[in-house]
PDB file of N, CA and C in Angstrom:
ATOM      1  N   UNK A   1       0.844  -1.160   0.000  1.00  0.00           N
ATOM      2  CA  UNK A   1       0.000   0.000   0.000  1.00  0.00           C
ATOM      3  C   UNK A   1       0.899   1.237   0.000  1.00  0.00           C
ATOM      4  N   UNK A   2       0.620   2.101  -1.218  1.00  0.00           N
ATOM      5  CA  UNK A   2       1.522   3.289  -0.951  1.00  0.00           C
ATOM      6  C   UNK A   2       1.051   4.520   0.301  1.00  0.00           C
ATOM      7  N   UNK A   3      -0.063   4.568  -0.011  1.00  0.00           N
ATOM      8  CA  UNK A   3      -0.825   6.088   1.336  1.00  0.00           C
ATOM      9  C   UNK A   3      -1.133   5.223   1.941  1.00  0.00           C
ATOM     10  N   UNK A   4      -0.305   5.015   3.357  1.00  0.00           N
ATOM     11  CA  UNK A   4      -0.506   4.232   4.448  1.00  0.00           C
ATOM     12  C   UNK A   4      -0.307   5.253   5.549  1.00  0.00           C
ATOM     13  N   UNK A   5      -1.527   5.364   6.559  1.00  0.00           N
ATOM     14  CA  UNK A   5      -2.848   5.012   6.907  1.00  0.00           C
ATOM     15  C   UNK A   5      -3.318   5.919   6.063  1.00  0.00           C
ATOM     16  N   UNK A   6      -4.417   5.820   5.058  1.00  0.00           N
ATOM     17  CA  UNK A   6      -4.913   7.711   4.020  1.00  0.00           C
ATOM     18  C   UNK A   6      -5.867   8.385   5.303  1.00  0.00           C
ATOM     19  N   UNK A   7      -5.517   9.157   4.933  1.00  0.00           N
ATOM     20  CA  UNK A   7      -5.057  10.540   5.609  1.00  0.00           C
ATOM     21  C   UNK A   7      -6.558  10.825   6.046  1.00  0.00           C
ATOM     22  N   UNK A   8      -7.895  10.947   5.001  1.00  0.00           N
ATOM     23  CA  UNK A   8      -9.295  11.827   5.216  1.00  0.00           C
ATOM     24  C   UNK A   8      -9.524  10.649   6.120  1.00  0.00           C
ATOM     25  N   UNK A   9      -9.161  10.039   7.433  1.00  0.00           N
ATOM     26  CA  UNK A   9     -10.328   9.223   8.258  1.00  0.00           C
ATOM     27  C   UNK A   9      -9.465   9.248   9.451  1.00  0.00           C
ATOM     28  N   UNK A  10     -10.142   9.516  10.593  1.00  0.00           N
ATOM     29  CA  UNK A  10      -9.700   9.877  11.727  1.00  0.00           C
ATOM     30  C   UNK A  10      -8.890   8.507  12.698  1.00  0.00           C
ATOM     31  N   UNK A  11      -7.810   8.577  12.722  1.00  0.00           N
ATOM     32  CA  UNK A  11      -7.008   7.344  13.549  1.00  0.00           C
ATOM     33  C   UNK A  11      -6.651   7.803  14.778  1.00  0.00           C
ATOM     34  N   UNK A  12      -7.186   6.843  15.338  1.00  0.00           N
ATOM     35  CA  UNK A  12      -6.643   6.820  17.115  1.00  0.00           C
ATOM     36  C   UNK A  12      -5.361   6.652  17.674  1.00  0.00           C
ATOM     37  N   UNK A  13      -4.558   5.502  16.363  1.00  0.00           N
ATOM     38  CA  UNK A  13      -3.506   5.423  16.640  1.00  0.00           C
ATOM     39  C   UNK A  13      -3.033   4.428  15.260  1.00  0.00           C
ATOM     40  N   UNK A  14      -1.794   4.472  14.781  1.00  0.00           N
ATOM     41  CA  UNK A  14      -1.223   4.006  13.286  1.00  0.00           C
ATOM     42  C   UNK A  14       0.226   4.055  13.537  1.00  0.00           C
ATOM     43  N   UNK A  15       0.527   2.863  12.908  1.00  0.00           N
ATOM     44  CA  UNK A  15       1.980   2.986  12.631  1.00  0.00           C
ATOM     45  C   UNK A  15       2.458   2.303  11.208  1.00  0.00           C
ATOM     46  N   UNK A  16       3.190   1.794  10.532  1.00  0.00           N
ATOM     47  CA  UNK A  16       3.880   1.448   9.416  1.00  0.00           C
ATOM     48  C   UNK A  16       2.762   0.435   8.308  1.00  0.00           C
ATOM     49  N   UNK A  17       2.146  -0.585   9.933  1.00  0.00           N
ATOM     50  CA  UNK A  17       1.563  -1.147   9.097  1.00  0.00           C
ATOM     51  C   UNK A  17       0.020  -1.801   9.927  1.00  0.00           C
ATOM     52  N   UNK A  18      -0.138  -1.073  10.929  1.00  0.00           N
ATOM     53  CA  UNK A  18      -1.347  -1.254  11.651  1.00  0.00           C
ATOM     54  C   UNK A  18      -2.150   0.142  11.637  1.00  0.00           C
ATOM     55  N   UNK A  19      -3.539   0.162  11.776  1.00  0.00           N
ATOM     56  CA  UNK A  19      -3.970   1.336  12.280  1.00  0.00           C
ATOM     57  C   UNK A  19      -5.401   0.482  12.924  1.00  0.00           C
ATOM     58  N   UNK A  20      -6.180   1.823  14.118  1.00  0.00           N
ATOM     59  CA  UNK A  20      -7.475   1.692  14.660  1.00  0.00           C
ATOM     60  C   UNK A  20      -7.496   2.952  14.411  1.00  0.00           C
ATOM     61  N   UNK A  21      -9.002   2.905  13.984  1.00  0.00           N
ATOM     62  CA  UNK A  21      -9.979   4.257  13.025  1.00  0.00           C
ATOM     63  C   UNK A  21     -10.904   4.420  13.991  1.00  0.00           C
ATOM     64  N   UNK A  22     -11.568   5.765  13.968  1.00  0.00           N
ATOM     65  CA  UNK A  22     -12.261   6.335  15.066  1.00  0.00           C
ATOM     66  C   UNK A  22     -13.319   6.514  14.143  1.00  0.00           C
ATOM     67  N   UNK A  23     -14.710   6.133  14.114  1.00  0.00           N
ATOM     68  CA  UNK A  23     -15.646   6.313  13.364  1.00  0.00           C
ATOM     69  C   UNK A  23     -16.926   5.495  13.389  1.00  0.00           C
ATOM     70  N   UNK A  24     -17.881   5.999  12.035  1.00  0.00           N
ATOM     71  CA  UNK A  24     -19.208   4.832  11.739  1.00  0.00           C
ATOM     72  C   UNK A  24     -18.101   3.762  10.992  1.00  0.00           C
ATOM     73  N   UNK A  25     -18.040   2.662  10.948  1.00  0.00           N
ATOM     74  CA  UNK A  25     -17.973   1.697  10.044  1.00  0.00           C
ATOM     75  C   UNK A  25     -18.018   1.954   8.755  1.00  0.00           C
ATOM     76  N   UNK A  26     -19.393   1.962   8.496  1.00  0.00           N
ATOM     77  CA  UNK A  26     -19.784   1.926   7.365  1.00  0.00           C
ATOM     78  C   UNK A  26     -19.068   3.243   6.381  1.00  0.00           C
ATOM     79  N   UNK A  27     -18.841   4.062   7.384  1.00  0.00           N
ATOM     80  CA  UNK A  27     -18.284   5.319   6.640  1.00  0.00           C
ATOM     81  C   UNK A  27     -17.064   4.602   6.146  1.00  0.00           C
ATOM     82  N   UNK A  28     -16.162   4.622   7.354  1.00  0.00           N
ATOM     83  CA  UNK A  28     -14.572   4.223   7.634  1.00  0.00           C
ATOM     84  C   UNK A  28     -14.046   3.142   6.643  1.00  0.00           C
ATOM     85  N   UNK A  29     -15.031   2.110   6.762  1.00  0.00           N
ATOM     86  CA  UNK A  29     -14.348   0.676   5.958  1.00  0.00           C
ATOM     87  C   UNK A  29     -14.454   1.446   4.232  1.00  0.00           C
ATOM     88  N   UNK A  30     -16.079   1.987   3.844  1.00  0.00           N
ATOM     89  CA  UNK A  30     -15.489   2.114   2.040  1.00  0.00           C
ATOM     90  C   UNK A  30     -13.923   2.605   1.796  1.00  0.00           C
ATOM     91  N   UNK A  31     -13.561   3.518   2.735  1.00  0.00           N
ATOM     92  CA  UNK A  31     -12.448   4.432   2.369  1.00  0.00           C
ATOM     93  C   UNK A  31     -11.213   3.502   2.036  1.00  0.00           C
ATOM     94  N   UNK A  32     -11.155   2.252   2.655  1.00  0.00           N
ATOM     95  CA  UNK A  32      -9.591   1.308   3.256  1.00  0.00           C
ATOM     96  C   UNK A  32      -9.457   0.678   1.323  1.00  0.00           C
ATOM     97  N   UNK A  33      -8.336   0.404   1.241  1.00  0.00           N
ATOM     98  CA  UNK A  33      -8.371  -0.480   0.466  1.00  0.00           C
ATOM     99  C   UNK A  33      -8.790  -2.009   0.406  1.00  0.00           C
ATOM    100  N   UNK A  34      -8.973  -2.251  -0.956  1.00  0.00           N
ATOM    101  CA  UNK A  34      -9.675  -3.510  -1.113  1.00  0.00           C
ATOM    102  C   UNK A  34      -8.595  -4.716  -0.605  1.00  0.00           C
ATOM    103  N   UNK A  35      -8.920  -5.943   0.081  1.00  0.00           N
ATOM    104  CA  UNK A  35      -7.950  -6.682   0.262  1.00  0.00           C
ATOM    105  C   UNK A  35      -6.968  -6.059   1.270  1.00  0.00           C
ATOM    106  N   UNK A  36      -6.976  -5.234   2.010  1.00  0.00           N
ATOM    107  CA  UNK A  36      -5.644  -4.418   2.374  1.00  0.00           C
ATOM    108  C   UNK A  36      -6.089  -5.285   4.451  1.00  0.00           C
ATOM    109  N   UNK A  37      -6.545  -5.991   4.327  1.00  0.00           N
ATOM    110  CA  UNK A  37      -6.904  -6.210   6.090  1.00  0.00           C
ATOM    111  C   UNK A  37      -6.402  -7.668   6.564  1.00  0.00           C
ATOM    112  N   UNK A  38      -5.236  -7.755   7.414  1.00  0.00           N
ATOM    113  CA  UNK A  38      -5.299  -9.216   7.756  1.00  0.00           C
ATOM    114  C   UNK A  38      -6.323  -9.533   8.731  1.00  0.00           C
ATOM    115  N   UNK A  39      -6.949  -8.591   9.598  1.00  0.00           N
ATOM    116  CA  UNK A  39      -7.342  -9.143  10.462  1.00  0.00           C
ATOM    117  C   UNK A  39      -8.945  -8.543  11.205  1.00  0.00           C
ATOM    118  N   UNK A  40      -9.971  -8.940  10.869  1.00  0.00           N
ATOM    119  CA  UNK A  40     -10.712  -7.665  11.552  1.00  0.00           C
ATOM    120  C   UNK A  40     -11.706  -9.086  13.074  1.00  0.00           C
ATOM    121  N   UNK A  41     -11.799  -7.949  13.958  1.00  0.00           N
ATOM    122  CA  UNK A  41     -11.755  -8.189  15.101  1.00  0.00           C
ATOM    123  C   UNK A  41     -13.420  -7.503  15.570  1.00  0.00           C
ATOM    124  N   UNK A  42     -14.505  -7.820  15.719  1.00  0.00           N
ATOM    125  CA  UNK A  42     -15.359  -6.858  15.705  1.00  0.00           C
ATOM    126  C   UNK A  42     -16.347  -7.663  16.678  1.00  0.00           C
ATOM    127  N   UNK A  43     -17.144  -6.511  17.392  1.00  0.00           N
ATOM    128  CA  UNK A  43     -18.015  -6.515  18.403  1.00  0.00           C
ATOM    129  C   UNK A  43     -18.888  -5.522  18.503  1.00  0.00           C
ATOM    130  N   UNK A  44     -19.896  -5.952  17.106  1.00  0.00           N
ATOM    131  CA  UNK A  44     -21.098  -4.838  16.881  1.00  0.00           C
ATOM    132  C   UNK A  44     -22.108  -5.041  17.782  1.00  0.00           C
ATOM    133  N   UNK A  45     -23.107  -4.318  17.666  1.00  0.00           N
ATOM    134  CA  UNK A  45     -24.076  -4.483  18.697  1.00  0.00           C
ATOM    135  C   UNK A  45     -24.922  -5.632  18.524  1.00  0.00           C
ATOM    136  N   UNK A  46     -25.603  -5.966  19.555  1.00  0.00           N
ATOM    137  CA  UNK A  46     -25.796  -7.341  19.677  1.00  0.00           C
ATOM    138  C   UNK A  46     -27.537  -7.142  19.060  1.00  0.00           C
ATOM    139  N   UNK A  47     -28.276  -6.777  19.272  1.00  0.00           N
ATOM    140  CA  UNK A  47     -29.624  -6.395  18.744  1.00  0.00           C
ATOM    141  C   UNK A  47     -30.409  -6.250  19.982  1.00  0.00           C
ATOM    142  N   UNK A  48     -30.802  -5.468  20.845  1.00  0.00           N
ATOM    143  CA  UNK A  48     -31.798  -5.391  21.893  1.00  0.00           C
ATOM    144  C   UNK A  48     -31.158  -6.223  23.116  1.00  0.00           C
ATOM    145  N   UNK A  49     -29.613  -6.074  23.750  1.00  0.00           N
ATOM    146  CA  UNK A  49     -29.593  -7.430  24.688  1.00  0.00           C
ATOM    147  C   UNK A  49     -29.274  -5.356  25.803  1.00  0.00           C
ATOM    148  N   UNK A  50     -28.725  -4.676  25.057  1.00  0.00           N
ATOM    149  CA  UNK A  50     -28.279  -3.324  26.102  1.00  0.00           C
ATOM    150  C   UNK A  50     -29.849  -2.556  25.880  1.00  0.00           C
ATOM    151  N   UNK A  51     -29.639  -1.674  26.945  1.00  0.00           N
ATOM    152  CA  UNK A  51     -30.894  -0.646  26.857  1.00  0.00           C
ATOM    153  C   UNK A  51     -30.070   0.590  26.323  1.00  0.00           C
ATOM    154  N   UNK A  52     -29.249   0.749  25.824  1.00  0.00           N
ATOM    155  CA  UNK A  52     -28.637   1.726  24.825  1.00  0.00           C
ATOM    156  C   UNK A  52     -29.246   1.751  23.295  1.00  0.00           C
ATOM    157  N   UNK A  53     -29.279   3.596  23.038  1.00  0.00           N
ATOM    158  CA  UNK A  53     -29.984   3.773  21.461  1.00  0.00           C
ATOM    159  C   UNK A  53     -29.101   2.947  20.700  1.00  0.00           C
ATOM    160  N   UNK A  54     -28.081   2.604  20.588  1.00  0.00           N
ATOM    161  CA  UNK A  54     -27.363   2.227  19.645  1.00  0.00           C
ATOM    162  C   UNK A  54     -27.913   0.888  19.642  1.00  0.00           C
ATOM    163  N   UNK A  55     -27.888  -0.044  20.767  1.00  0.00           N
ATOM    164  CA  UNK A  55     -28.228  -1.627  20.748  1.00  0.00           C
ATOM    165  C   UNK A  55     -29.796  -1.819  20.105  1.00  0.00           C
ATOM    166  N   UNK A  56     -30.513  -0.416  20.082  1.00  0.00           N
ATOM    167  CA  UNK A  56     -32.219  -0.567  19.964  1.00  0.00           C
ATOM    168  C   UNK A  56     -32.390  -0.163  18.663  1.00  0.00           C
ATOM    169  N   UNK A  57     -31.698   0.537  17.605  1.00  0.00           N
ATOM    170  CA  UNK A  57     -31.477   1.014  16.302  1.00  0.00           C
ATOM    171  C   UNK A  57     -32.471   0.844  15.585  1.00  0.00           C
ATOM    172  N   UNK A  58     -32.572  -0.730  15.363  1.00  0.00           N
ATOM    173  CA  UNK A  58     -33.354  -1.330  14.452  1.00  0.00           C
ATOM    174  C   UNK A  58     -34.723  -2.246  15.011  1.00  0.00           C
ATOM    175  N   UNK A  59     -35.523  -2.042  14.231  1.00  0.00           N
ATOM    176  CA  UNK A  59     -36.856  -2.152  14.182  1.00  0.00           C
ATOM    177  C   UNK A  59     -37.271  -3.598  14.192  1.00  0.00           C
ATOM    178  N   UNK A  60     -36.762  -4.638  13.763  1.00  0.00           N
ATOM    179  CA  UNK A  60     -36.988  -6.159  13.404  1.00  0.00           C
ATOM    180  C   UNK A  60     -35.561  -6.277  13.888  1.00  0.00           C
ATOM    181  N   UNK A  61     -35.461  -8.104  14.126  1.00  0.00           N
ATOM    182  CA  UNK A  61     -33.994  -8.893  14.090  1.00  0.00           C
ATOM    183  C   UNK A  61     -34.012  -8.776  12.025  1.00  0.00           C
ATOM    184  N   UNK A  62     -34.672  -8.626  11.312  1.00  0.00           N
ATOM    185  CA  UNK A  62     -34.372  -8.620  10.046  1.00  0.00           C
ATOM    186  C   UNK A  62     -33.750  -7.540   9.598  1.00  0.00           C
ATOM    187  N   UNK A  63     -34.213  -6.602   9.670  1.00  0.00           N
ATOM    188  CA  UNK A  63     -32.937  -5.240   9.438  1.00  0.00           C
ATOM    189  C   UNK A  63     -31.832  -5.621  10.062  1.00  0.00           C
ATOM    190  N   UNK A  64     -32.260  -5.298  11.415  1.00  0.00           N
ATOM    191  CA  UNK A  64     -30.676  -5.870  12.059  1.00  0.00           C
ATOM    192  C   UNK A  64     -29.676  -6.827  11.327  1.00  0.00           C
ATOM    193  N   UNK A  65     -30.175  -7.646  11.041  1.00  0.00           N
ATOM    194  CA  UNK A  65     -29.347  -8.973   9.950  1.00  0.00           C
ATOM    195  C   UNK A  65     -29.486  -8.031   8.576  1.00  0.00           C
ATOM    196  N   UNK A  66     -29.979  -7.358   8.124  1.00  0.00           N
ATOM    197  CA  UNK A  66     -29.723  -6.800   6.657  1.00  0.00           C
ATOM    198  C   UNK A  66     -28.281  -5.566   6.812  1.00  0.00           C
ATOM    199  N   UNK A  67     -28.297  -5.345   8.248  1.00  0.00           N
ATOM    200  CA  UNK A  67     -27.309  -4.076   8.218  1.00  0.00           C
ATOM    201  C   UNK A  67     -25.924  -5.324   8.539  1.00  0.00           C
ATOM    202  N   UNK A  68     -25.851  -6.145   9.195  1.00  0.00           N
ATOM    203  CA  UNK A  68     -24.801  -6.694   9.261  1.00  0.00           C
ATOM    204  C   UNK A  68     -24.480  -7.475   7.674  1.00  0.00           C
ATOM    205  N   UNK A  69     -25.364  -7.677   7.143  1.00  0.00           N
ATOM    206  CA  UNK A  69     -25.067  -7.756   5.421  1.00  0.00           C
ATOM    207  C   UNK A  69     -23.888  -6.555   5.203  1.00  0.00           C
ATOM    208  N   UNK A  70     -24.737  -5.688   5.347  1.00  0.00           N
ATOM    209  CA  UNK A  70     -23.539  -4.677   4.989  1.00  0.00           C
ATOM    210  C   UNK A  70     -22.511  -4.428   5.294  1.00  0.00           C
ATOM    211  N   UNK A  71     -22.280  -5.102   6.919  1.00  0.00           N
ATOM    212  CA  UNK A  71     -21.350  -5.287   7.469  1.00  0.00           C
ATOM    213  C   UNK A  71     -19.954  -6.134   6.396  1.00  0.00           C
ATOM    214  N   UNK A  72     -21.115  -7.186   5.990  1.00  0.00           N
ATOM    215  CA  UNK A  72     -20.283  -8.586   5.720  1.00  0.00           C
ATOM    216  C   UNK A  72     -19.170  -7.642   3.841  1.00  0.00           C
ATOM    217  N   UNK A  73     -20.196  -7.155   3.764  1.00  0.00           N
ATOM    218  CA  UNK A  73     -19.765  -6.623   2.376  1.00  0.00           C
ATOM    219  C   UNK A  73     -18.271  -5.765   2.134  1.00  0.00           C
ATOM    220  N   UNK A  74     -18.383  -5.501   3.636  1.00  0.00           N
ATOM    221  CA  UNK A  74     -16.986  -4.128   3.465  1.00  0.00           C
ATOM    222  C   UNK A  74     -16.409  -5.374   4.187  1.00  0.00           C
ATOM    223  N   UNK A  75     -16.460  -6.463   5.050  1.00  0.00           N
ATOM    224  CA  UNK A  75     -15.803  -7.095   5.720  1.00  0.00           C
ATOM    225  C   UNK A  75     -14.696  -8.486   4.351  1.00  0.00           C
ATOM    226  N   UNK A  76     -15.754  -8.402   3.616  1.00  0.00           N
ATOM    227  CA  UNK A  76     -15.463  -9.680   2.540  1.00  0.00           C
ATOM    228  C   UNK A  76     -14.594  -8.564   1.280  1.00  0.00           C
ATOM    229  N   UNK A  77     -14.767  -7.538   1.291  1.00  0.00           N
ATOM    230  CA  UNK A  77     -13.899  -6.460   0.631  1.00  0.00           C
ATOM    231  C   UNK A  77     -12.557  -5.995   0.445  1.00  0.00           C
ATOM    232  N   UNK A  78     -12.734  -5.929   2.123  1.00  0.00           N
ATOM    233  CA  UNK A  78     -11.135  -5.690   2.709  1.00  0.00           C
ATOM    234  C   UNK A  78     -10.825  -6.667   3.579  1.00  0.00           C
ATOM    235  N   UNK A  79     -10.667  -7.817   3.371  1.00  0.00           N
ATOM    236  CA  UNK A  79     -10.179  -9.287   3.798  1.00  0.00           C
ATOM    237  C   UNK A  79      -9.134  -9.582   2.990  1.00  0.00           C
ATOM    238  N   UNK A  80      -7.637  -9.944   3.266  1.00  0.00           N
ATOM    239  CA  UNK A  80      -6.667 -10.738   2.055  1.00  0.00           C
ATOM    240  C   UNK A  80      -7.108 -11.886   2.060  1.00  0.00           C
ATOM    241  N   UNK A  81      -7.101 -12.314   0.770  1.00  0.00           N
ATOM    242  CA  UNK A  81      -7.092 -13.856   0.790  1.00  0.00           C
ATOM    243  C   UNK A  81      -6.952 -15.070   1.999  1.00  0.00           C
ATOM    244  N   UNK A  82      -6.100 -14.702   2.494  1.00  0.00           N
ATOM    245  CA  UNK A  82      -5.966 -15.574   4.078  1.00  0.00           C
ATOM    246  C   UNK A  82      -6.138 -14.763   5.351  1.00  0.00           C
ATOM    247  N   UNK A  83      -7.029 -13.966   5.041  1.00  0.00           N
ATOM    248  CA  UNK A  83      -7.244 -12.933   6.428  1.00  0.00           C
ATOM    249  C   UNK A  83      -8.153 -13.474   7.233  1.00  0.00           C
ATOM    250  N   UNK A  84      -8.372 -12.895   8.711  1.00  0.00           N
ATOM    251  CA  UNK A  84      -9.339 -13.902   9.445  1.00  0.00           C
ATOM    252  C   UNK A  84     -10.435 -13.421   9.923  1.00  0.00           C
ATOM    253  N   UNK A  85     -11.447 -13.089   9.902  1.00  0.00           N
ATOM    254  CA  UNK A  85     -12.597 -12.559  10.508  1.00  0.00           C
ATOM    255  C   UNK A  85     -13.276 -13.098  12.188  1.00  0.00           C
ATOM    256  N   UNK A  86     -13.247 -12.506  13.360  1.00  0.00           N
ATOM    257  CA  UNK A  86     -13.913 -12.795  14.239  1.00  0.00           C
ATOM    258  C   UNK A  86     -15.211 -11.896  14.734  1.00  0.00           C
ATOM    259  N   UNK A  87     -16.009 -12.235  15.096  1.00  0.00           N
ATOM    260  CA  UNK A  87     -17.346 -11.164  14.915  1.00  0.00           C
ATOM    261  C   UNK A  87     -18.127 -11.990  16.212  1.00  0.00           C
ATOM    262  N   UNK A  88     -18.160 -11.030  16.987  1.00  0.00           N
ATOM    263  CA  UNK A  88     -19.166 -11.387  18.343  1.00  0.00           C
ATOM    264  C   UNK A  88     -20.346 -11.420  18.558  1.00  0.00           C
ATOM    265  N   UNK A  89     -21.551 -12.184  18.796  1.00  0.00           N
ATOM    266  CA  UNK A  89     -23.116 -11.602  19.050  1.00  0.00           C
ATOM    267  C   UNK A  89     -23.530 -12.523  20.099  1.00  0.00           C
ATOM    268  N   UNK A  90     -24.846 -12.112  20.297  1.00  0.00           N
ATOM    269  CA  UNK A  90     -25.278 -12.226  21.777  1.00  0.00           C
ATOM    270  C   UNK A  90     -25.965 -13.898  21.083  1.00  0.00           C
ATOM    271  N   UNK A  91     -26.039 -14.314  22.112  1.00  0.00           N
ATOM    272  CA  UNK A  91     -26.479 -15.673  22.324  1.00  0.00           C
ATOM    273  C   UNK A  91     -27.945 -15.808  21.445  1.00  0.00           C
ATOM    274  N   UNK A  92     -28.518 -14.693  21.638  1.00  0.00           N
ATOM    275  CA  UNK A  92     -29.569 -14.577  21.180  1.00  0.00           C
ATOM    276  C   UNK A  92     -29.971 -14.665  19.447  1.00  0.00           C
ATOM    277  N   UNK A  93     -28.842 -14.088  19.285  1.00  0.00           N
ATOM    278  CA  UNK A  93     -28.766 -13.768  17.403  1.00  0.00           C
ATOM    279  C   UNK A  93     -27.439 -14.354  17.052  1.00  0.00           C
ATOM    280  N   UNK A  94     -26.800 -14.930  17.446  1.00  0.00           N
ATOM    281  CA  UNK A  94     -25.451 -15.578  17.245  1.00  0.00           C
ATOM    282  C   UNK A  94     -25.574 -16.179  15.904  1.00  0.00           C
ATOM    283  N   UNK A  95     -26.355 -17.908  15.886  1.00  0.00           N
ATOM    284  CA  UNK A  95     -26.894 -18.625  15.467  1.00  0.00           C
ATOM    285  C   UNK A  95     -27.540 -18.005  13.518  1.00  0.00           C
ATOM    286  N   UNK A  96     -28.223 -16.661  13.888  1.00  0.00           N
ATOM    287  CA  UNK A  96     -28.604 -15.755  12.557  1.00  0.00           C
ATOM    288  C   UNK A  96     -27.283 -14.907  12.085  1.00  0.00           C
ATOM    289  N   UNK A  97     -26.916 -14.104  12.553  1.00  0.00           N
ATOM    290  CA  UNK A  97     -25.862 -13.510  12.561  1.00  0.00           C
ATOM    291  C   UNK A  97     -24.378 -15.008  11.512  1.00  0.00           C
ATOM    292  N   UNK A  98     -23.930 -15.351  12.303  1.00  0.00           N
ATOM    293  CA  UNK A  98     -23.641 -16.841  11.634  1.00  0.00           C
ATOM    294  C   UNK A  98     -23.625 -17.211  10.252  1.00  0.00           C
ATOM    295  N   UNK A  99     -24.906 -17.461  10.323  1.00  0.00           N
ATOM    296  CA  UNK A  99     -25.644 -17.713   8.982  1.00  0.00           C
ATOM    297  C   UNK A  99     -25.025 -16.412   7.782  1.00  0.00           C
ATOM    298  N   UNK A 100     -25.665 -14.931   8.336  1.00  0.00           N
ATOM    299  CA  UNK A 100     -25.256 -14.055   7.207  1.00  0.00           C
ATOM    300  C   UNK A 100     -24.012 -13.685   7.157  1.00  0.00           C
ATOM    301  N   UNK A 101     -23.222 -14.108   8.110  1.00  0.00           N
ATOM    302  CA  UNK A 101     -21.532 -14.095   7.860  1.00  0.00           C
ATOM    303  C   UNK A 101     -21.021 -14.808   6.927  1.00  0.00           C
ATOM    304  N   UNK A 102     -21.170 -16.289   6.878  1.00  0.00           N
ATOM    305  CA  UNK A 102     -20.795 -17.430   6.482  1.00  0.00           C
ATOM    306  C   UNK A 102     -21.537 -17.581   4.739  1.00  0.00           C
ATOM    307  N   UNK A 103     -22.859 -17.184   4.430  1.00  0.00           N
ATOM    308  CA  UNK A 103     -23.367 -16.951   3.172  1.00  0.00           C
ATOM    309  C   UNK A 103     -23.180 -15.937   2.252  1.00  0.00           C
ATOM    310  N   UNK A 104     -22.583 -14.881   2.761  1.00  0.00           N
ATOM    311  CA  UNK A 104     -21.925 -14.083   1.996  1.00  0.00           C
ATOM    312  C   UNK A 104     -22.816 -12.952   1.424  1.00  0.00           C
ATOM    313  N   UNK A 105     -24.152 -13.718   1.390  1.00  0.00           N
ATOM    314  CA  UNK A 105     -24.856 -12.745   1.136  1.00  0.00           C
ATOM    315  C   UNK A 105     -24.928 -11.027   1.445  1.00  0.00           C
ATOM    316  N   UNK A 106     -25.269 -10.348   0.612  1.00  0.00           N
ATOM    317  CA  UNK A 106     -25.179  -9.002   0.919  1.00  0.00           C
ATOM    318  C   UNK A 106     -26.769  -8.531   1.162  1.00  0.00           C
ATOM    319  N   UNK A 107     -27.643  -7.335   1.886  1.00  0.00           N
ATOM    320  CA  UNK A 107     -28.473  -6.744   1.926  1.00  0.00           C
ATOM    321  C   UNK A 107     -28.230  -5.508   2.043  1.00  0.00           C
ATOM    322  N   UNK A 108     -28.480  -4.654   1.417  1.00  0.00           N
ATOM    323  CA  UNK A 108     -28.792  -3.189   1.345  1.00  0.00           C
ATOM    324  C   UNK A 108     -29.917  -2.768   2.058  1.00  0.00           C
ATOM    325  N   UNK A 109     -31.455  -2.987   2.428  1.00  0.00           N
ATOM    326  CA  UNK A 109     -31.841  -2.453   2.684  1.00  0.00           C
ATOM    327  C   UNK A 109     -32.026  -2.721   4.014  1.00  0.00           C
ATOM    328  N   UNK A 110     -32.652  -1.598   5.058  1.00  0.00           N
ATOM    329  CA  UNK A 110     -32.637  -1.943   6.679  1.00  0.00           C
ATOM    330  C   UNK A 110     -33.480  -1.097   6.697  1.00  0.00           C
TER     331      UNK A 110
END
């Protein structure tokens, strides 16, 4: 990668060949290059298990699973070939969640 970390997205902290980005996701990940990630590490919200706006967002467990589509999309984007994905959810939606990791499928709408 030549512009390592690029510059328009706010980093918490970066060096030669790591960085953590301060942001929405969805914003943050289009910007990265394609393929450019060995490793993503993630612990989105679980769907209704916190009484926080963020955990209550969405309206159905089906949006909820359509936005982690989108998740999967920037995740399957910027993955190398042998990169590793770990992704956390509540006991509750694990099992669904799972499913739209592993199928690849994408959803746009929520």
């Amino acid at each position: 990668m030549t512009d390592w970390p690029p510059t328009d997205i706010e980093w918490m902290w970066s060096d030669e060949a790591n960085a953590v980005a301060c942001g929405d996701c969805l914003s943050v990940m289009p910007q990265l290059p394609e393929s450019s990630v060995d490793l993503i590490l993630t612990d989105p919200p679980y769907y209704k298990v916190k009484g926080e706006a963020w955990d209550r967002q969405w309206a159905t467990p089906e949006k909820f699973l359509a936005w982690v589509g989108q998740l999967c999309a920037q995740w399957y984007r910027l993955l190398k070939p042998n990169g590793s994905l770990y992704v956390f959810a509540s006991p509750k939606m694990a099992a669904r969640v799972e499913c739209v990791v592993g199928s690849g499928s994408i959803s746009s709408s929520g």
